[in-house]
Protein backbone atom coordinates (compact mmCIF):
# COMPACT_ATOMS: atom_id res chain seq x y z
CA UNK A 1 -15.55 -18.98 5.55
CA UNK A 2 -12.22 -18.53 7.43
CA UNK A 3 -10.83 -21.23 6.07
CA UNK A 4 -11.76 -20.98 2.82
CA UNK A 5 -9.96 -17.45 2.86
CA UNK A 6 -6.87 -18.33 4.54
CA UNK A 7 -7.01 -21.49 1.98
CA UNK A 8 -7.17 -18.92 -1.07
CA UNK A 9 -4.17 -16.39 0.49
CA UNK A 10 -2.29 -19.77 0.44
CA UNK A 11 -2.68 -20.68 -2.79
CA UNK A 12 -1.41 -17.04 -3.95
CA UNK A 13 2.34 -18.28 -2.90
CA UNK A 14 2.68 -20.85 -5.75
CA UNK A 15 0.47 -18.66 -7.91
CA UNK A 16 2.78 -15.72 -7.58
CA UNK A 17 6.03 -17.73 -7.41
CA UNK A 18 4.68 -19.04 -11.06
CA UNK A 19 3.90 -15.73 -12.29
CA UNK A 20 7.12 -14.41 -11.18
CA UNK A 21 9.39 -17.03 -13.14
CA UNK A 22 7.53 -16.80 -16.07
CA UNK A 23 7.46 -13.10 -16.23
CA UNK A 24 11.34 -13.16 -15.54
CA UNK A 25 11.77 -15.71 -18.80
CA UNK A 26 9.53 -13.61 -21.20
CA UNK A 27 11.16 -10.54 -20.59
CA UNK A 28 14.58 -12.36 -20.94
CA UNK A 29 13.73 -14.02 -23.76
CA UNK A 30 12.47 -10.43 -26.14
CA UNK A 31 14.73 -9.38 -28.20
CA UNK A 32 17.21 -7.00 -27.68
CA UNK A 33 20.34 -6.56 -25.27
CA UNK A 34 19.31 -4.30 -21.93
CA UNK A 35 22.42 -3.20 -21.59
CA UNK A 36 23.51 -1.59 -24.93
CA UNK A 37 19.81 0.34 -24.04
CA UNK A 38 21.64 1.26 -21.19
CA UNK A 39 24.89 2.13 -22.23
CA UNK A 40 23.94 3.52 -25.37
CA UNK A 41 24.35 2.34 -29.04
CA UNK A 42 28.23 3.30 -29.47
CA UNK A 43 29.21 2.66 -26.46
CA UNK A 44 32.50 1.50 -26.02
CA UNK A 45 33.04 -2.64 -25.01
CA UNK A 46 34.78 -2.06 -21.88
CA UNK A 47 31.41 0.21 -20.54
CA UNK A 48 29.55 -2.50 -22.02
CA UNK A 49 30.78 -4.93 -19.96
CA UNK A 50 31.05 -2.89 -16.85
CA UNK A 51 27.30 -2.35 -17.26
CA UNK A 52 26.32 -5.92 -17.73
CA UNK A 53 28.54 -6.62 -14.28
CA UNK A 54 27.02 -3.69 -12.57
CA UNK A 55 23.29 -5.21 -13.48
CA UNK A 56 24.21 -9.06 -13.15
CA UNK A 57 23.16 -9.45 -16.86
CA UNK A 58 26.75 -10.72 -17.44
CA UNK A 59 25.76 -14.05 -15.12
CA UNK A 60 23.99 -17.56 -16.16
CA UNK A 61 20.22 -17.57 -16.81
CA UNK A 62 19.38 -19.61 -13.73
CA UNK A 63 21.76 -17.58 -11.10
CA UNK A 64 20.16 -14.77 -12.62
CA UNK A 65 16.78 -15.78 -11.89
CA UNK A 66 17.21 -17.30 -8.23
CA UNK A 67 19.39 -14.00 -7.23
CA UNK A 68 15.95 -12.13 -8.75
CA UNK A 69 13.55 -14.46 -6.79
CA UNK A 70 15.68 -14.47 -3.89
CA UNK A 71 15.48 -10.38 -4.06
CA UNK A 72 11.46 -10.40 -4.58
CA UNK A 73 10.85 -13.01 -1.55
CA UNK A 74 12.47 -10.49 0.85
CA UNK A 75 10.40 -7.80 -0.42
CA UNK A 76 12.44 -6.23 -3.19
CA UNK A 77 11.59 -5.38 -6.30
CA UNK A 78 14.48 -3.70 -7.87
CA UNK A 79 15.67 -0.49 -8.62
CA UNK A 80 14.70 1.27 -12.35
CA UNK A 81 16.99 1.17 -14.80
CA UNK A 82 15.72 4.70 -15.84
CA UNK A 83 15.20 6.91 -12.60
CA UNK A 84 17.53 4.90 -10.45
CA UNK A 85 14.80 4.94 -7.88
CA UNK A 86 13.34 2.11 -6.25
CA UNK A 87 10.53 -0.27 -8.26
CA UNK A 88 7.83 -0.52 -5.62
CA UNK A 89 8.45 3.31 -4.50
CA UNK A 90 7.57 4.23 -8.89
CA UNK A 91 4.23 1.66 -8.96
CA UNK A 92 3.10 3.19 -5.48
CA UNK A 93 3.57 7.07 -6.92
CA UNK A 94 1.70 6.17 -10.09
CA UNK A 95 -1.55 3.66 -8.48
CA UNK A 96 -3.35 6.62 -7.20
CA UNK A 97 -3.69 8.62 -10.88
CA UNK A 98 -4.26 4.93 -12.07
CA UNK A 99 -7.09 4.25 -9.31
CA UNK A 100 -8.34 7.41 -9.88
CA UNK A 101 -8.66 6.94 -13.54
CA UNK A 102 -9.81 3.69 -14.32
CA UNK A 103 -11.80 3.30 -11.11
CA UNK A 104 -14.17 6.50 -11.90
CA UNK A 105 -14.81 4.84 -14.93
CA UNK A 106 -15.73 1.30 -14.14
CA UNK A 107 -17.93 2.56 -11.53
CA UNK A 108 -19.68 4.87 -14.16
CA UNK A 109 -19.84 2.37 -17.02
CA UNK A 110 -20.84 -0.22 -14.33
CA UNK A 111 -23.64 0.99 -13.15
CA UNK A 112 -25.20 3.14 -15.92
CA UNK A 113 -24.41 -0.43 -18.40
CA UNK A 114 -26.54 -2.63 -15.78
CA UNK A 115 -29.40 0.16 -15.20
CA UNK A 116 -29.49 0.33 -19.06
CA UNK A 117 -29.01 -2.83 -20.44
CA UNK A 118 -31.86 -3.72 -17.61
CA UNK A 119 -34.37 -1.32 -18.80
CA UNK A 120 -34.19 -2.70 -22.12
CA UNK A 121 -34.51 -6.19 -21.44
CA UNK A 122 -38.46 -5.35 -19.70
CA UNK A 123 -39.40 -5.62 -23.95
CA UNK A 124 -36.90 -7.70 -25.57
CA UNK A 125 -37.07 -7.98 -29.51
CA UNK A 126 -38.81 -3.66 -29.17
CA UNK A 127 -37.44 -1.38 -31.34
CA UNK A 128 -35.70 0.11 -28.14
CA UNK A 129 -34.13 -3.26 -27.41
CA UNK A 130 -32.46 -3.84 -30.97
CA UNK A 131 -31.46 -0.34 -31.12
CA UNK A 132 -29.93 0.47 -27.90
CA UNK A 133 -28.57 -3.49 -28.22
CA UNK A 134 -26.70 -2.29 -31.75
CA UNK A 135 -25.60 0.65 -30.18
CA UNK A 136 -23.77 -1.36 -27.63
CA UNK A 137 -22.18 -3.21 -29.46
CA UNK A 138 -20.92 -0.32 -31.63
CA UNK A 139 -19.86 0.88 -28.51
CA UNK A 140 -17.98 -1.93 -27.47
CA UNK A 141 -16.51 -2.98 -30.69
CA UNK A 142 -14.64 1.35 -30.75
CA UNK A 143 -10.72 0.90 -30.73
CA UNK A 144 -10.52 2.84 -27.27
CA UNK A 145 -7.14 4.67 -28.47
CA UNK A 146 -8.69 5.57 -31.75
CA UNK A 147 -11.92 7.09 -30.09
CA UNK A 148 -9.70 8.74 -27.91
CA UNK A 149 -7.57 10.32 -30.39
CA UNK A 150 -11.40 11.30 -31.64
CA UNK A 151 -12.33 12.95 -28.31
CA UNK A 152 -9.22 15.23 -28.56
CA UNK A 153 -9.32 16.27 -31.95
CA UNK A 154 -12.95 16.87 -31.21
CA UNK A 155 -12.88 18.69 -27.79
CA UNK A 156 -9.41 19.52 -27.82
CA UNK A 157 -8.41 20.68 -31.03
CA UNK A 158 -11.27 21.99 -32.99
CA UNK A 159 -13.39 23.09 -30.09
CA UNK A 160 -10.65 23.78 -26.96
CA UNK A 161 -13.38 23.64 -23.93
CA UNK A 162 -10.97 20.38 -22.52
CA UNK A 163 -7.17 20.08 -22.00
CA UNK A 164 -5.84 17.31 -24.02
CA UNK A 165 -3.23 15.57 -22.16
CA UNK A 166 -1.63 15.34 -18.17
CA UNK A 167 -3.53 14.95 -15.13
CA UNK A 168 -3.31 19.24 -14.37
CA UNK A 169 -2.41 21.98 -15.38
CA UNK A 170 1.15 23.03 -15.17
CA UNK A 171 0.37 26.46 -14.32
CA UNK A 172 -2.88 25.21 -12.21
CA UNK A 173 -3.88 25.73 -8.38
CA UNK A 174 -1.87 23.28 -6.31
CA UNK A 175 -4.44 22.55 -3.58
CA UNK A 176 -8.01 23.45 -2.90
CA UNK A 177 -10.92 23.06 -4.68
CA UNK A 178 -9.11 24.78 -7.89
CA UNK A 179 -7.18 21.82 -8.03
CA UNK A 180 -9.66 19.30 -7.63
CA UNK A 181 -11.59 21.03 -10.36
CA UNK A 182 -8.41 21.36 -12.41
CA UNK A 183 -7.60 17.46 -12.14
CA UNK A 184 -11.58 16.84 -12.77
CA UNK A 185 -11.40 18.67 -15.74
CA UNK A 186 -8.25 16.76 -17.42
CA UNK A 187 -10.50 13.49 -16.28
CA UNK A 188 -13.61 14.33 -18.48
CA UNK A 189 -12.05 13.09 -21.99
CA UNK A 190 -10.02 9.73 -20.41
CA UNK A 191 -12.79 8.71 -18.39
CA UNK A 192 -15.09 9.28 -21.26
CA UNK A 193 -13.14 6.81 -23.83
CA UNK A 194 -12.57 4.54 -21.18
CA UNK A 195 -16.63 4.51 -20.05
CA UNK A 196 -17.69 4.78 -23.81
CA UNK A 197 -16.22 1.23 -24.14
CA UNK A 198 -17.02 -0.80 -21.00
CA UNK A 199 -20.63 1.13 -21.16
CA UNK A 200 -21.70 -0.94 -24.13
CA UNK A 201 -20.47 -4.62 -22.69
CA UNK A 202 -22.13 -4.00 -19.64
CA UNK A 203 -25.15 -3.13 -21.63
CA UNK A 204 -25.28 -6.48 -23.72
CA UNK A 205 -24.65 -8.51 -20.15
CA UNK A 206 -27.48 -7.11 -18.14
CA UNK A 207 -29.80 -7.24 -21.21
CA UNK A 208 -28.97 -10.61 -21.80
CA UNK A 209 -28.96 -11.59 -18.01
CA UNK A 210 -31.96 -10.10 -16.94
CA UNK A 211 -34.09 -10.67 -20.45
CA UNK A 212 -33.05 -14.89 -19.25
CA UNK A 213 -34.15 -14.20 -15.61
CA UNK A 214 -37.44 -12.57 -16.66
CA UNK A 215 -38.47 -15.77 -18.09
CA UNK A 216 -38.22 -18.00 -15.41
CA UNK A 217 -41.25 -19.18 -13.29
CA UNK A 218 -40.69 -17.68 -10.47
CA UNK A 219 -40.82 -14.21 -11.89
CA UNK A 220 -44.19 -14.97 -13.30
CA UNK A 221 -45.38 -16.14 -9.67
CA UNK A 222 -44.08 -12.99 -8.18
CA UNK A 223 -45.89 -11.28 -11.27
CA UNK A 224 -49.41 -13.18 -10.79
CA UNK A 225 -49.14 -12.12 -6.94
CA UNK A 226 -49.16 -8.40 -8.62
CA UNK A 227 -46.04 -6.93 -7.61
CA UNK A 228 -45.61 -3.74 -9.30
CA UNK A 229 -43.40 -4.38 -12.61
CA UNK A 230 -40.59 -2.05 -11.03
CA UNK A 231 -40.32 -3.99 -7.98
CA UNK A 232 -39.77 -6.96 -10.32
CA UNK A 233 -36.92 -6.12 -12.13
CA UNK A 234 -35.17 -4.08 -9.28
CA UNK A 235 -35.82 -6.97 -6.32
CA UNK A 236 -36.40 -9.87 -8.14
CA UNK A 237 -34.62 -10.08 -11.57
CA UNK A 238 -31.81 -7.74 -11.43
CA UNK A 239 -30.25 -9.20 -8.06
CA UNK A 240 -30.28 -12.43 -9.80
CA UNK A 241 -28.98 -11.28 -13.27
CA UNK A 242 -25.95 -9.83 -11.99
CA UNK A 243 -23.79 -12.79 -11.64
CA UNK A 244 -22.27 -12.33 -15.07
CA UNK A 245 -21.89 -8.96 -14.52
CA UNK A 246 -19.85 -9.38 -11.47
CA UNK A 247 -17.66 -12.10 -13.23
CA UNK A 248 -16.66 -9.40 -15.87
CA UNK A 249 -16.16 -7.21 -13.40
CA UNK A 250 -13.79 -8.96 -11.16
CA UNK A 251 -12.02 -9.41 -13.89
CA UNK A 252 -11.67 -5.91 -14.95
CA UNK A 253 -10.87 -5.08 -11.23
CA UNK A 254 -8.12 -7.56 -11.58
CA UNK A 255 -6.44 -5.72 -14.28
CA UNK A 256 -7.69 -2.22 -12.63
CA UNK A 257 -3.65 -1.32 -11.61
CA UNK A 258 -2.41 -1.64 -15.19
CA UNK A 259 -4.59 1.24 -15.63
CA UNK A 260 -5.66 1.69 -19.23
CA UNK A 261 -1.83 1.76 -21.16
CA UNK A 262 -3.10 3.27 -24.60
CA UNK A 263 -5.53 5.34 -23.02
CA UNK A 264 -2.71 6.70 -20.58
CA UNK A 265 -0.59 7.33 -23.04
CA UNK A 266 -2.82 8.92 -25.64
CA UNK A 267 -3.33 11.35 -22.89
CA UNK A 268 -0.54 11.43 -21.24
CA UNK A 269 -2.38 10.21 -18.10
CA UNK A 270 0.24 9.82 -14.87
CA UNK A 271 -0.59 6.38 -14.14
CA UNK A 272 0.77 2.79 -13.81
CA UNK A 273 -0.43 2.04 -17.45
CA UNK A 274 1.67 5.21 -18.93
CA UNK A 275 4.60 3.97 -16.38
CA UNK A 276 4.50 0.33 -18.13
CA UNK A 277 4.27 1.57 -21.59
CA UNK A 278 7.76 3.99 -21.03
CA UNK A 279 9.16 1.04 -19.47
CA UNK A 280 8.81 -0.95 -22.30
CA UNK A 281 10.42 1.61 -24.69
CA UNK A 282 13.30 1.90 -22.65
CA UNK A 283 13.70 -1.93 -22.03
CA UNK A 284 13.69 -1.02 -18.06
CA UNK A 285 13.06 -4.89 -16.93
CA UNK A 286 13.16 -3.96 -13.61
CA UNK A 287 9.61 -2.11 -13.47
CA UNK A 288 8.09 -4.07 -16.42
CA UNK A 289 8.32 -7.16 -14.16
CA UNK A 290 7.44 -5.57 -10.95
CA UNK A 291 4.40 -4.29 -12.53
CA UNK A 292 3.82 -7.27 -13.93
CA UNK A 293 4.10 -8.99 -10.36
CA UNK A 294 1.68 -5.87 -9.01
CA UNK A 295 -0.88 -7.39 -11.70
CA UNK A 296 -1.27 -10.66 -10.79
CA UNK A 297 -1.53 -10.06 -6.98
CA UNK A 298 -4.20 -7.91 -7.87
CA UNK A 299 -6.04 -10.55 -10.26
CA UNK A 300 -5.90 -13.33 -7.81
CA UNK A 301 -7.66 -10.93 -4.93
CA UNK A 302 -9.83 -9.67 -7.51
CA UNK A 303 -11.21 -13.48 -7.83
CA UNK A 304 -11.21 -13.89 -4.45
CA UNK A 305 -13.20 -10.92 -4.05
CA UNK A 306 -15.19 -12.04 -7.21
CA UNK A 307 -16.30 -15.58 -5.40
CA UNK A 308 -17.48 -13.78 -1.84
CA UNK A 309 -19.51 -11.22 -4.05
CA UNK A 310 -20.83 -14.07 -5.63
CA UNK A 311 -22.01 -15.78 -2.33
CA UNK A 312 -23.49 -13.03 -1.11
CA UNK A 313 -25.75 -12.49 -4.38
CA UNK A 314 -26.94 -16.42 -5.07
CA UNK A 315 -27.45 -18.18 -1.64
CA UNK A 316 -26.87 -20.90 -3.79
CA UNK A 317 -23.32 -20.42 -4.08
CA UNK A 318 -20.95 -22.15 -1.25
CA UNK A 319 -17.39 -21.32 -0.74
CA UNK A 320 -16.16 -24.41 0.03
């Protein structure tokens, strides 16, 4: 097992290193020219070119890349074009509204979309089954932005019992349990477009998982022995089931700090996805790649993770 570990944090130095030149050369190559952003659209040649100095955009693709590779490798990101403040120092202020976000959500949709999508699958082909199956998919298939957009219109607008946008209130308590009651309050409509979505594809994987599962022979042994039906699903089927489940998951996990960037923005949600998506509209390359560098560290542990949870569920599996 140790070896297989320290084997898998090696492989994240090519991995990354990969990642990182890539990432440099697609945001190089979009259109545009960073530093009339920058300087502004009638700005004056001389400022132009005292701003393209300033950055090092005035130098040769590949000096431009080693001087940026050179900068990551000792542990430097950058500094934002926009707030002048370092690049790690912005992703760190924005991962716990991100966390806080998207994790409350996958944890909701998670486990509810298993518990569901098991409880189904005891009568596959019911009425039950090919209704809450259709609903799922409804679910799934929702534009998250667009049901967002829905949820304040709905709650927001016409009704006013939630806050529409932001993380708290600007007049709000600052500490105490006011404010965690203010922040949980601005959570109930993100979380809910964000769970809305993931509920239904974690309903169709545990249905289909654990309806397969339920037909193999050793459930019927287990069943002819006369284990109640309960202990069945919970013990027997459902631990089983949930390998596809946890392969969707890790995945999800791996993308968990890019929080969700159109549900951050339609709310105005303070998190890593919002950061990304201003970035972008201001052409800041700086954080757009450092995020993009946060990302794939996080997808490669979130594998890692993905294969030990995997061992631990099917004895079957060896990390090798």
């Amino acid at each position: 097992m140790r070896r297989y570990l320290l084997l898998r944090v090696f492989q994240l130095v090519p991995v990354t290193l990969v990642v990182i030149v890539l990432n440099f050369l697609l945001v190089h190559l979009a259109p545009g020219d960073v530093s009339i952003v920058l300087a502004g659209d009638n700005a004056d040649p001389a400022y132009l070119a005292i701003i393209r100095e300033r950055y090092g955009l005035d130098r040769p693709f590949l000096e431009q890349l080693w001087r940026y590779l050179v900068q990551v490798g000792s542990g430097d990101l950058g500094v934002s074009f926009r707030s002048r403040e370092p690049v790690f120092a912005e992703i760190m202020s924005r991962v716990p509204a991100t966390l806080l976000l998207v994790g409350t959500s996958l944890v909701i949709s998670v486990v509810l979309g298993t518990l569901v999508g098991a409880w189904i699958a005891r009568r596959p082909g019911s009425a039950l089954d090919s209704s809450v199956s259709a609903l799922a998919v409804a679910l799934f298939s929702m534009p998250v932005f667009w049901l967002g957009l829905m949820l304040v219109l709905l709650f927001a607008v016409e009704l006013q019992v939630l806050p529409a946008m932001g993380m708290a209130s600007v007049d709000g308590p600052r500490d105490g349990v006011g404010r965690v009651l203010d922040v949980a309050q601005h959570m109930i409509l993100p979380v809910l477009a964000l769970t809305t979505v993931s509920f239904g594809q974690y309903v169709r994987l545990s249905r289909s998982a654990v309806a397969e599962v339920m037909s193999e022979s050793y459930i019927t042994t287990v069943r002819a022995i006369g284990f109640p039906e309960r202990t069945i699903l919970m013990h027997y089927a459902l631990r089983n089931a949930l390998l596809p489940v946890v392969t969707v998951l890790g995945l999800q996990l791996g993308l968990v700090l890019t929080g969700a960037v159109l549900t951050e923005t339609v709310f105005s949600w303070p998190g890593l996805g919002r950061l990304i998506y201003d970035a972008i509209l201001a052409r800041d390359t700086p954080i757009i790649m450092g995020a993009f560098i946060a990302m794939s560290v996080t997808v490669a542990f979130a594998s890692l993770l993905t294969d030990l949870v995997y061992a631990a569920l099917d004895p079957r599996v060896k990390l090798t």
